[in-house]
C-alpha atoms as a PDB file:
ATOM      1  CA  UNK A   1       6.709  11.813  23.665  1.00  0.00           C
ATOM      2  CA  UNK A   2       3.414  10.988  21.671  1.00  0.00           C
ATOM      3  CA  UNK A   3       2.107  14.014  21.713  1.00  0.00           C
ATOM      4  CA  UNK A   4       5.841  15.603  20.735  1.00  0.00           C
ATOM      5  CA  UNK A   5       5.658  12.693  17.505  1.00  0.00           C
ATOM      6  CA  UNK A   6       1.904  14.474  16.709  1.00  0.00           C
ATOM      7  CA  UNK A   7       2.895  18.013  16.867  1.00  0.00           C
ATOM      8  CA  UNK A   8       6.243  17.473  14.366  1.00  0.00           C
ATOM      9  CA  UNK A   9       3.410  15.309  12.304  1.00  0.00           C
ATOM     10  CA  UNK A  10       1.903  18.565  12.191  1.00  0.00           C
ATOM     11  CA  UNK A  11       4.736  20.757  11.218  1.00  0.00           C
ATOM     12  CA  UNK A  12       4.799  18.743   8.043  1.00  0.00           C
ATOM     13  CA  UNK A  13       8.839  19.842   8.033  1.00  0.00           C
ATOM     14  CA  UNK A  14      11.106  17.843   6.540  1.00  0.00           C
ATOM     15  CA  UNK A  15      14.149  18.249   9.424  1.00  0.00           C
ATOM     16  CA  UNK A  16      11.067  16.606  11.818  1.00  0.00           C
ATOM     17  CA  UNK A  17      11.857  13.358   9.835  1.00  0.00           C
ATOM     18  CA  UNK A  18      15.106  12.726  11.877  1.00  0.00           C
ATOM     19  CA  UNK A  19      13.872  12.852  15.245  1.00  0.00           C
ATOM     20  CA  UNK A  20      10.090  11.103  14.480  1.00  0.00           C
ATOM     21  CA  UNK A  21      12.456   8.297  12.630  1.00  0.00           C
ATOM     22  CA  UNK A  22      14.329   8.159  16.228  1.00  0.00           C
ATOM     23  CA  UNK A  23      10.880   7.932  17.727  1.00  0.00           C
ATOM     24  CA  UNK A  24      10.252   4.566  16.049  1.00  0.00           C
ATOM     25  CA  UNK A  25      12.510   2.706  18.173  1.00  0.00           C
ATOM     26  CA  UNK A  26      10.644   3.977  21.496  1.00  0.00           C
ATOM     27  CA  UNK A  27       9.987   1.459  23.599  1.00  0.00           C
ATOM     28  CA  UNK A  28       6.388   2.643  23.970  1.00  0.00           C
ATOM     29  CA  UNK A  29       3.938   1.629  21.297  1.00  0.00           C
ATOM     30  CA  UNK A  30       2.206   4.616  21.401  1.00  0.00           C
ATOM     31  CA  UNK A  31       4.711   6.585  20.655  1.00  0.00           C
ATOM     32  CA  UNK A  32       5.584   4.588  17.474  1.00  0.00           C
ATOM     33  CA  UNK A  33       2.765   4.224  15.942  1.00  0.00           C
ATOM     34  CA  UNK A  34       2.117   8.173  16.400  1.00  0.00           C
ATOM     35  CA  UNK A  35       5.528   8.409  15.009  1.00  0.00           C
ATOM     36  CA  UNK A  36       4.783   6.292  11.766  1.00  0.00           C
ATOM     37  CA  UNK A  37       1.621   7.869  11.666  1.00  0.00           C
ATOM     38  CA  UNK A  38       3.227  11.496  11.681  1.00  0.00           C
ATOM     39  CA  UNK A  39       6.040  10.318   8.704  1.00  0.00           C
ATOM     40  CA  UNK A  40       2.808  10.511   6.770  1.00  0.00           C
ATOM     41  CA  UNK A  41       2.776  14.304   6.789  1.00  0.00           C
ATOM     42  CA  UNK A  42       6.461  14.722   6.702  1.00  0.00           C
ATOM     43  CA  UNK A  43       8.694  14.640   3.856  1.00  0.00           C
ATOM     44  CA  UNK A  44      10.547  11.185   4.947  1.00  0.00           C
ATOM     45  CA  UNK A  45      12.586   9.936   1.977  1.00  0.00           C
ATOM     46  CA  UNK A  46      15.558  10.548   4.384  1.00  0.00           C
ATOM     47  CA  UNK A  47      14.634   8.095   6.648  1.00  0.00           C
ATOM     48  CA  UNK A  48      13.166   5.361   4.426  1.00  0.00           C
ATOM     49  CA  UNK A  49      15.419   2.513   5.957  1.00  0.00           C
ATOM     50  CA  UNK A  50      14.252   3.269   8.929  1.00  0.00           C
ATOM     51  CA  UNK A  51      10.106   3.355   8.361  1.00  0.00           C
ATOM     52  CA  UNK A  52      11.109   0.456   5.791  1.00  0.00           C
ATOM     53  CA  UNK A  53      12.250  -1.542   9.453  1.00  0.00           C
ATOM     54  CA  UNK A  54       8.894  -0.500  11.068  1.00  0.00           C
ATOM     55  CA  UNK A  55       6.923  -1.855   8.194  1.00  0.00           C
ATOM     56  CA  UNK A  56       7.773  -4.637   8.102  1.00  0.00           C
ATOM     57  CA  UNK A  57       9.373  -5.406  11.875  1.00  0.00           C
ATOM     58  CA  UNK A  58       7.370  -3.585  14.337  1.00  0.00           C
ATOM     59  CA  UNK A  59       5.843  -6.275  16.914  1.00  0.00           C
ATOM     60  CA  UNK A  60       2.424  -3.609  16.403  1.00  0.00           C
ATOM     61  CA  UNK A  61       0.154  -3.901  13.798  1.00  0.00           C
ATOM     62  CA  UNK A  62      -0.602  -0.255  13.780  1.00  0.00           C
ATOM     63  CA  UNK A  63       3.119   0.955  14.217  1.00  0.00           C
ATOM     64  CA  UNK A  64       3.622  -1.183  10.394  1.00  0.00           C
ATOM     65  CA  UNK A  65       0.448   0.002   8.970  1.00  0.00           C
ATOM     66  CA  UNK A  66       1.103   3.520   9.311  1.00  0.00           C
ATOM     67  CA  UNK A  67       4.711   2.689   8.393  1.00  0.00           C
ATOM     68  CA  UNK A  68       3.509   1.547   5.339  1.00  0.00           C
ATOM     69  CA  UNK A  69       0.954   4.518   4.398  1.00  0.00           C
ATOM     70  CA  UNK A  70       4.289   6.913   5.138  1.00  0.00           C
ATOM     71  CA  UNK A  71       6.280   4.758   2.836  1.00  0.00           C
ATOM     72  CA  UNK A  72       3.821   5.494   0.296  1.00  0.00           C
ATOM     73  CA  UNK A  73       3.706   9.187   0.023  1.00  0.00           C
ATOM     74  CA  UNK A  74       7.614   8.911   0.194  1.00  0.00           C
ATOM     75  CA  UNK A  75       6.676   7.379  -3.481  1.00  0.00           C
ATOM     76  CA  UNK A  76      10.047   6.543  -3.992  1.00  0.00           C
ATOM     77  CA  UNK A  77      11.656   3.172  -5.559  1.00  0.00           C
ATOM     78  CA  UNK A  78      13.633   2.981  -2.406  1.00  0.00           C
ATOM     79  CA  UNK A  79      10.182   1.644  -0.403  1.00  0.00           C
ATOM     80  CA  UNK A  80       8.724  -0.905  -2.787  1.00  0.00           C
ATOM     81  CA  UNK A  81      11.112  -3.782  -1.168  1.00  0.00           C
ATOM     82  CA  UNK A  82       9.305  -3.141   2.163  1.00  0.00           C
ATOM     83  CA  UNK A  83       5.924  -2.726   0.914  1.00  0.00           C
ATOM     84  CA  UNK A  84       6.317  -5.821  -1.325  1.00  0.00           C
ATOM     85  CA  UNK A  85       6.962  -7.193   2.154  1.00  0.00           C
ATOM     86  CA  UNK A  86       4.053  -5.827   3.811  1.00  0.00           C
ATOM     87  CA  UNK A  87       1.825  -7.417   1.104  1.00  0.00           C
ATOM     88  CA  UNK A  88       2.255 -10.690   3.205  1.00  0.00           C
ATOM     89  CA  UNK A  89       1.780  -9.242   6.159  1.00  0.00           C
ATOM     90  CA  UNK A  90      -0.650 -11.186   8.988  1.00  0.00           C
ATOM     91  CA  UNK A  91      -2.739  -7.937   9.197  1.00  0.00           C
ATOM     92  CA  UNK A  92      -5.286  -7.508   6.554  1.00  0.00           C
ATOM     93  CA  UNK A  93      -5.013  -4.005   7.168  1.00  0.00           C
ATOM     94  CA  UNK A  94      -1.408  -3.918   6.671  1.00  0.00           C
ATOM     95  CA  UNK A  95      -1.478  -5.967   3.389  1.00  0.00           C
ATOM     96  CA  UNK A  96      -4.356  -3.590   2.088  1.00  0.00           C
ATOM     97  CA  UNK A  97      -2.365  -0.012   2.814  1.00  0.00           C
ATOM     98  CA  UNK A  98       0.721  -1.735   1.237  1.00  0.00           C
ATOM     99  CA  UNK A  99      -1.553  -2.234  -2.000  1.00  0.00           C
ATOM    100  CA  UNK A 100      -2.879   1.026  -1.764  1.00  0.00           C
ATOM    101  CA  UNK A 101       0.687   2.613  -1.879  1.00  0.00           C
ATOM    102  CA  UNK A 102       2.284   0.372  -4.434  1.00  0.00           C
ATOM    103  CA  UNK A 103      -0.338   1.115  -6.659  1.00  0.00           C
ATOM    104  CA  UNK A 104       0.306   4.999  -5.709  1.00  0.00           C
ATOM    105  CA  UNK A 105       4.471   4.579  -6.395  1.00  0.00           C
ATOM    106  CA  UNK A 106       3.152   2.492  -9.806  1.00  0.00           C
ATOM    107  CA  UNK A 107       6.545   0.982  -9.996  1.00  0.00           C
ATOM    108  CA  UNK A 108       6.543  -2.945 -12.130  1.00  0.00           C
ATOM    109  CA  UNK A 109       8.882  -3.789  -9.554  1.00  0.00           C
ATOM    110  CA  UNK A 110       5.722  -4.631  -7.415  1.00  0.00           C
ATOM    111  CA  UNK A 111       4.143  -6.766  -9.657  1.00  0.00           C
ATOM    112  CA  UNK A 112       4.860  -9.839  -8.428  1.00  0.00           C
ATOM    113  CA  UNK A 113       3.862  -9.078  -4.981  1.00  0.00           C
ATOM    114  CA  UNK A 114       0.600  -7.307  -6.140  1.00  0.00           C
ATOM    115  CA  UNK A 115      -0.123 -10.530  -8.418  1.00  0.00           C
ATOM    116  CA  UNK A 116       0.248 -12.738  -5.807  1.00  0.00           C
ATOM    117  CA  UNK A 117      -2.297 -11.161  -3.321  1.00  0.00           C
ATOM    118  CA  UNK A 118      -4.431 -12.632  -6.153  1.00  0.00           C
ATOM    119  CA  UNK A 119      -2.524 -16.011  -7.720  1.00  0.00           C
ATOM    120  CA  UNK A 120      -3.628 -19.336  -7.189  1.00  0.00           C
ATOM    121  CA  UNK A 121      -4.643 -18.858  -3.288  1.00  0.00           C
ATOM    122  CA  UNK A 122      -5.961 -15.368  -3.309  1.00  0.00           C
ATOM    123  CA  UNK A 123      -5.856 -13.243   0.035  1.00  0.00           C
ATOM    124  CA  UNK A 124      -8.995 -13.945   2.409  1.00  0.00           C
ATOM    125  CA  UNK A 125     -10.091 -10.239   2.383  1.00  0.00           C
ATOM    126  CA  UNK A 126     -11.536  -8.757  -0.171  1.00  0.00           C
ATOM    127  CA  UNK A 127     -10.283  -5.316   0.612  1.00  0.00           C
ATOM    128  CA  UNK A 128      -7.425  -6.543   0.312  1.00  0.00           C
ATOM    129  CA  UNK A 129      -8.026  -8.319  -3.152  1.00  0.00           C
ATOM    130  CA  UNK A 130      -9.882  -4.468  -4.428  1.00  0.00           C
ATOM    131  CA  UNK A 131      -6.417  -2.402  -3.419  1.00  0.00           C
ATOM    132  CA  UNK A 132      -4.342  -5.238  -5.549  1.00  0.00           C
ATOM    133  CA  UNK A 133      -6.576  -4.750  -8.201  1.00  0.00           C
ATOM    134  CA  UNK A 134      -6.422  -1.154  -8.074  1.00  0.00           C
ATOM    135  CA  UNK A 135      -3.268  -1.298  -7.906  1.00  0.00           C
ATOM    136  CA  UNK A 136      -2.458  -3.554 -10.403  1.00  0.00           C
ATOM    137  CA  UNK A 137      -4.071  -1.504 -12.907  1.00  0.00           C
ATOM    138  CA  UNK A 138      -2.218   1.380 -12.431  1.00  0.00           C
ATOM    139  CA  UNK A 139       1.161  -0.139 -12.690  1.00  0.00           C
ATOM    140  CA  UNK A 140      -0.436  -0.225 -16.449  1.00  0.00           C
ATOM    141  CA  UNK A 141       2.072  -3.468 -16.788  1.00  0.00           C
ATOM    142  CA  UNK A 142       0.192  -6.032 -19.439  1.00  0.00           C
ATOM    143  CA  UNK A 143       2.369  -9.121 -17.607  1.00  0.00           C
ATOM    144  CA  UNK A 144      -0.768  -8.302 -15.218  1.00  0.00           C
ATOM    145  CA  UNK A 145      -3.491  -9.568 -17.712  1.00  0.00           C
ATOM    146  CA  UNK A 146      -3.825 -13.369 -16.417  1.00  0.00           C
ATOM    147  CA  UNK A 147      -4.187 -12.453 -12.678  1.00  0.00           C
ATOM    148  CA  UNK A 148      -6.366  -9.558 -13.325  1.00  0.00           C
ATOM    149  CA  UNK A 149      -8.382 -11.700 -15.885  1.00  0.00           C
ATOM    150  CA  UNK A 150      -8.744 -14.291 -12.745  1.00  0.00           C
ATOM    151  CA  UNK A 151     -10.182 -11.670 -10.779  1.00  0.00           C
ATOM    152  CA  UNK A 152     -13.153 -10.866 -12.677  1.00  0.00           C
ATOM    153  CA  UNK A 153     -14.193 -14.496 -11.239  1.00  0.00           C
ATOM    154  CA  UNK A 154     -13.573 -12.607  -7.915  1.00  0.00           C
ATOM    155  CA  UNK A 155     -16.671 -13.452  -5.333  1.00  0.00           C
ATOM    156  CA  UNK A 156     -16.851  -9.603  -4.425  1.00  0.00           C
ATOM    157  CA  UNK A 157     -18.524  -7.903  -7.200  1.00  0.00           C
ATOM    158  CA  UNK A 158     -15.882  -4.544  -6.352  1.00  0.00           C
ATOM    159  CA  UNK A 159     -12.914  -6.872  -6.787  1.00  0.00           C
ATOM    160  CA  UNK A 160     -14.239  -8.244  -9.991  1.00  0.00           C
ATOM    161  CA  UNK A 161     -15.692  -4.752 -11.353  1.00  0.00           C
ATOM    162  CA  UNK A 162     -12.415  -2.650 -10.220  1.00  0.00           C
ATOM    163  CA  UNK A 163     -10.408  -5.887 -12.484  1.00  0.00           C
ATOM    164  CA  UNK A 164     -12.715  -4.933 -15.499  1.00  0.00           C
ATOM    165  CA  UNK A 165     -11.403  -1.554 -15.067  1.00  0.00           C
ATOM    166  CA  UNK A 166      -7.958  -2.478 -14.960  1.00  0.00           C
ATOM    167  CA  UNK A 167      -8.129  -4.328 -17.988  1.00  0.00           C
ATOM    168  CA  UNK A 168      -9.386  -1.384 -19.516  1.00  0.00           C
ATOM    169  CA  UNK A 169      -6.560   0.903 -18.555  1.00  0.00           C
ATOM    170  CA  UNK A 170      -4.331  -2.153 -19.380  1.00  0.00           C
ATOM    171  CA  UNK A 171      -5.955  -1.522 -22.899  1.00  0.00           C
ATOM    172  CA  UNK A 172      -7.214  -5.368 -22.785  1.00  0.00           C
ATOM    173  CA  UNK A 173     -10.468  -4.645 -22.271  1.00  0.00           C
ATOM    174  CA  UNK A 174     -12.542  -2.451 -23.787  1.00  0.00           C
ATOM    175  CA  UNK A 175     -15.572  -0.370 -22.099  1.00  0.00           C
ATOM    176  CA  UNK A 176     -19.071  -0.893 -23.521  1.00  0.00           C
ATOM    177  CA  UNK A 177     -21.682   1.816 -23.170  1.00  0.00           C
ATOM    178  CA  UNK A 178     -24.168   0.734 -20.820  1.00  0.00           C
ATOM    179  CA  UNK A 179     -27.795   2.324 -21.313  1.00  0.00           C
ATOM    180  CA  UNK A 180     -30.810   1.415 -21.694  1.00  0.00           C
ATOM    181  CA  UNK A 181     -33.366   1.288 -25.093  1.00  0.00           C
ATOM    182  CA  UNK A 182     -37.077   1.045 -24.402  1.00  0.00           C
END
């Protein structure tokens, strides 16, 4: 059955999305997470309830973060609830890909769950900080000026860099020729 989930995954076909959605609810994890991880290649936005479920459900870690990364190329409205879910996930992994594909859907409905990756108690990874900065930046929403202007305090010099450069796309910062005179 894993190896079936791989070889639809492969197909890239839309009409695999049915049965790899089906596949999700196998009672092996193997299976599931090659399922998820399959939904990647396929066009899915027919089965976003379902990956939506895995995301955020799925006992495995893996299973949810490949979920997640399918939810993402879906890059439909219908999957920011779940990733805005995913943001809190225990897995820094998990919370990382769900910043990654926010910031690819670029939707303000995941501001709020991108900001508070970064609020007042900001997440323990700094991967996971960079993709909320990323992402933040490319929502291009100016509500996200006093959590990105936190993050240039950031203690990982690619959170606090990647915040400069959402300010800049934010058009709140401006970009100052570096070079040097001698």
């Amino acid at each position: 059955r894993e190896i079936a989930a791989q070889g639809l995954g492969y197909l890239g076909d839309e009409r695999a999305a049915g049965p790899l959605a089906a596949a999700l609810k196998d009672p092996d994890a193997y299976v599931r997470r090659r399922a998820a991880a399959a939904l990647v290649t396929v066009p899915a936005r027919s089965v976003v309830p379902q990956l939506s479920e895995a995301a955020t459900k799925d006992k495995v870690w893996e299973v949810r973060r490949f979920a997640v990364e399918a939810l993402g190329w879906v890059g439909d409205p219908s999957a920011i609830p779940a990733l805005n879910q995913a943001t809190a996930d225990a897995v820094a992994e998990v919370r990382r890909y769900a910043a990654i594909q926010l910031g690819k859907i670029a939707d303000p409905a995941a501001l709020e769950a991108l900001s508070a990756m970064l609020d007042s108690t900001p997440d323990p990874d700094p991967d996971v900080r960079w993709a909320a900065v990323v992402a933040l930046g490319k929502l291009k929403d100016k509500r996200a000026e006093k959590v990105l202007v936190r993050a240039l305090s950031d203690p990982s010099p690619q959170v606090s860099n990647s915040a400069e450069r959402a300010l800049q796309r934010l058009g709140i910062a401006t970009q100052e020729q570096a070079g040097y005179e001698g």
